[in-house]
Protein backbone atom coordinates (compact mmCIF):
# COMPACT_ATOMS: atom_id res chain seq x y z
CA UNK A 1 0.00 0.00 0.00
CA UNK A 2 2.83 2.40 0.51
CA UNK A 3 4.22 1.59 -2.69
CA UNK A 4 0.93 2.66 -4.12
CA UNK A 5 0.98 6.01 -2.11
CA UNK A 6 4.75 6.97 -3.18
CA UNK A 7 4.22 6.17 -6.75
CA UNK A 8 1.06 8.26 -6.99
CA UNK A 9 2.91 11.30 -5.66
CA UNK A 10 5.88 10.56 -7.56
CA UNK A 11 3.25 10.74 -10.57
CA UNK A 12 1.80 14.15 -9.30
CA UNK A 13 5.24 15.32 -8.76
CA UNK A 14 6.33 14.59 -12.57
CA UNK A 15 2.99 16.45 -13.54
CA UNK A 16 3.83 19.38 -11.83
CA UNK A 17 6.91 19.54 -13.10
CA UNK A 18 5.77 19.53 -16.37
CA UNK A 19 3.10 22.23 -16.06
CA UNK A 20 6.15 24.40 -13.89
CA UNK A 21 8.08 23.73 -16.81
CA UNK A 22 5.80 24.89 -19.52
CA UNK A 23 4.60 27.72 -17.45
CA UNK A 24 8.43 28.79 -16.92
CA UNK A 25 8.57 28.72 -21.35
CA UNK A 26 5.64 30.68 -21.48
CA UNK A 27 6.96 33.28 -19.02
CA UNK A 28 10.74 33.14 -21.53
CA UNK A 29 8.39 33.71 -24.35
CA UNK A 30 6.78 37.07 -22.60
CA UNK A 31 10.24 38.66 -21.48
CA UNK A 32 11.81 38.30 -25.00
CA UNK A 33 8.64 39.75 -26.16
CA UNK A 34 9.03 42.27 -23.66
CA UNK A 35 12.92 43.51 -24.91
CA UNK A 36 11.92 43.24 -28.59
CA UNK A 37 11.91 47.05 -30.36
CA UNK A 38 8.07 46.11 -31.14
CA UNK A 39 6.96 46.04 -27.89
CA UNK A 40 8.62 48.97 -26.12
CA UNK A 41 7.06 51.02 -28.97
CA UNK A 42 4.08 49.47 -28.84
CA UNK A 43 3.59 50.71 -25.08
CA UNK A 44 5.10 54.12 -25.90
CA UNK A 45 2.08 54.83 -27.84
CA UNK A 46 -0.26 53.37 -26.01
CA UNK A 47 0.66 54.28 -22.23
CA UNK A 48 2.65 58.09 -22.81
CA UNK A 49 0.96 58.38 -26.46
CA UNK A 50 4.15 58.66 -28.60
CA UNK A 51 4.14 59.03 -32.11
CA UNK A 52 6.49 58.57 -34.96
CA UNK A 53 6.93 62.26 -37.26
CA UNK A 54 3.89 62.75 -39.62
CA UNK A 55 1.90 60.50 -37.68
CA UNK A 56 -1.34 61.61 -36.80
CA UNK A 57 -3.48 60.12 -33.55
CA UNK A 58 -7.26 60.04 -33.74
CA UNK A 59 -9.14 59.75 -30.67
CA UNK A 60 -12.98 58.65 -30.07
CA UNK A 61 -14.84 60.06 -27.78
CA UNK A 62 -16.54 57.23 -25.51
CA UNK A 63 -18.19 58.83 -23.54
CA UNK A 64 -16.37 59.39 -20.48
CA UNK A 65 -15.87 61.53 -18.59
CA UNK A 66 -12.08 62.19 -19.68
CA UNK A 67 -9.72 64.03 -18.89
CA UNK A 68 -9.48 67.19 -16.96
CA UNK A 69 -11.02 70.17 -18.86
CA UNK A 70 -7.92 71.81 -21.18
CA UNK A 71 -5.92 68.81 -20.74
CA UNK A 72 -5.75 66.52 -24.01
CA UNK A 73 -4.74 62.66 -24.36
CA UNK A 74 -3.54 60.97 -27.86
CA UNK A 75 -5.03 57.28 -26.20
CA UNK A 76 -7.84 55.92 -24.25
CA UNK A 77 -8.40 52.76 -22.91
CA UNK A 78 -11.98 51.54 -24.76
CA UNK A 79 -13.48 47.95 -24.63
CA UNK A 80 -15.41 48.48 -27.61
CA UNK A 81 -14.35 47.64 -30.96
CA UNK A 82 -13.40 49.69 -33.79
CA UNK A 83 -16.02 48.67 -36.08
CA UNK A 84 -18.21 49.55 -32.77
CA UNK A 85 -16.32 52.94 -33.03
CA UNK A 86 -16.73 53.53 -36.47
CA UNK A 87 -20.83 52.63 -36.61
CA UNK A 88 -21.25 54.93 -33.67
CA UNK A 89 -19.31 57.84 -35.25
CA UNK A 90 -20.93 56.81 -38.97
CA UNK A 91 -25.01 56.46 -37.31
CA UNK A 92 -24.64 58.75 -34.47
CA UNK A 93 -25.35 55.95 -32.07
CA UNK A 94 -24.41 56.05 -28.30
């Protein structure tokens, strides 16, 4: 009966290696994401809204409240969709 018990956990063990293991890749995968040129400019625009020369930014309004009067942002964090966006701006639907 012992025998039974230790081989079972040696068996959970082993699985939880595995799934450590694989979570540990995944996390590999993010950093080097993370360092790549792609990414850092990706959150420049998004998070301190950067933009390259000649670039424009277009903003929707969403209808919240915003940001303090005579202050102006280049992003906003929205849950809808763009085609969402652009029906709303297109139909004048809220």
């Amino acid at each position: 009966m012992q025998d039974y018990v230790v081989r079972k956990e040696i068996k959970a063990l082993e699985h939880e290696k595995a799934q450590l293991s694989q979570n540990k890749l995944n996390l590999l995968e993010r950093l080097q994401d993370a360092k790549s040129d792609s990414f850092v400019e990706k959150e420049a625009r998004l998070k301190f809204g950067l933009q390259k020369p000649g670039e424009s930014v277009i903003l929707f309004n969403t209808g919240d409240t915003g940001p303090e009067e005579g202050k102006t942002t280049s992003t906003t964090k929205d849950t809808t969709s763009n085609a969402g966006d652009w029906r709303r701006y297109f139909f004048h639907i809220n």
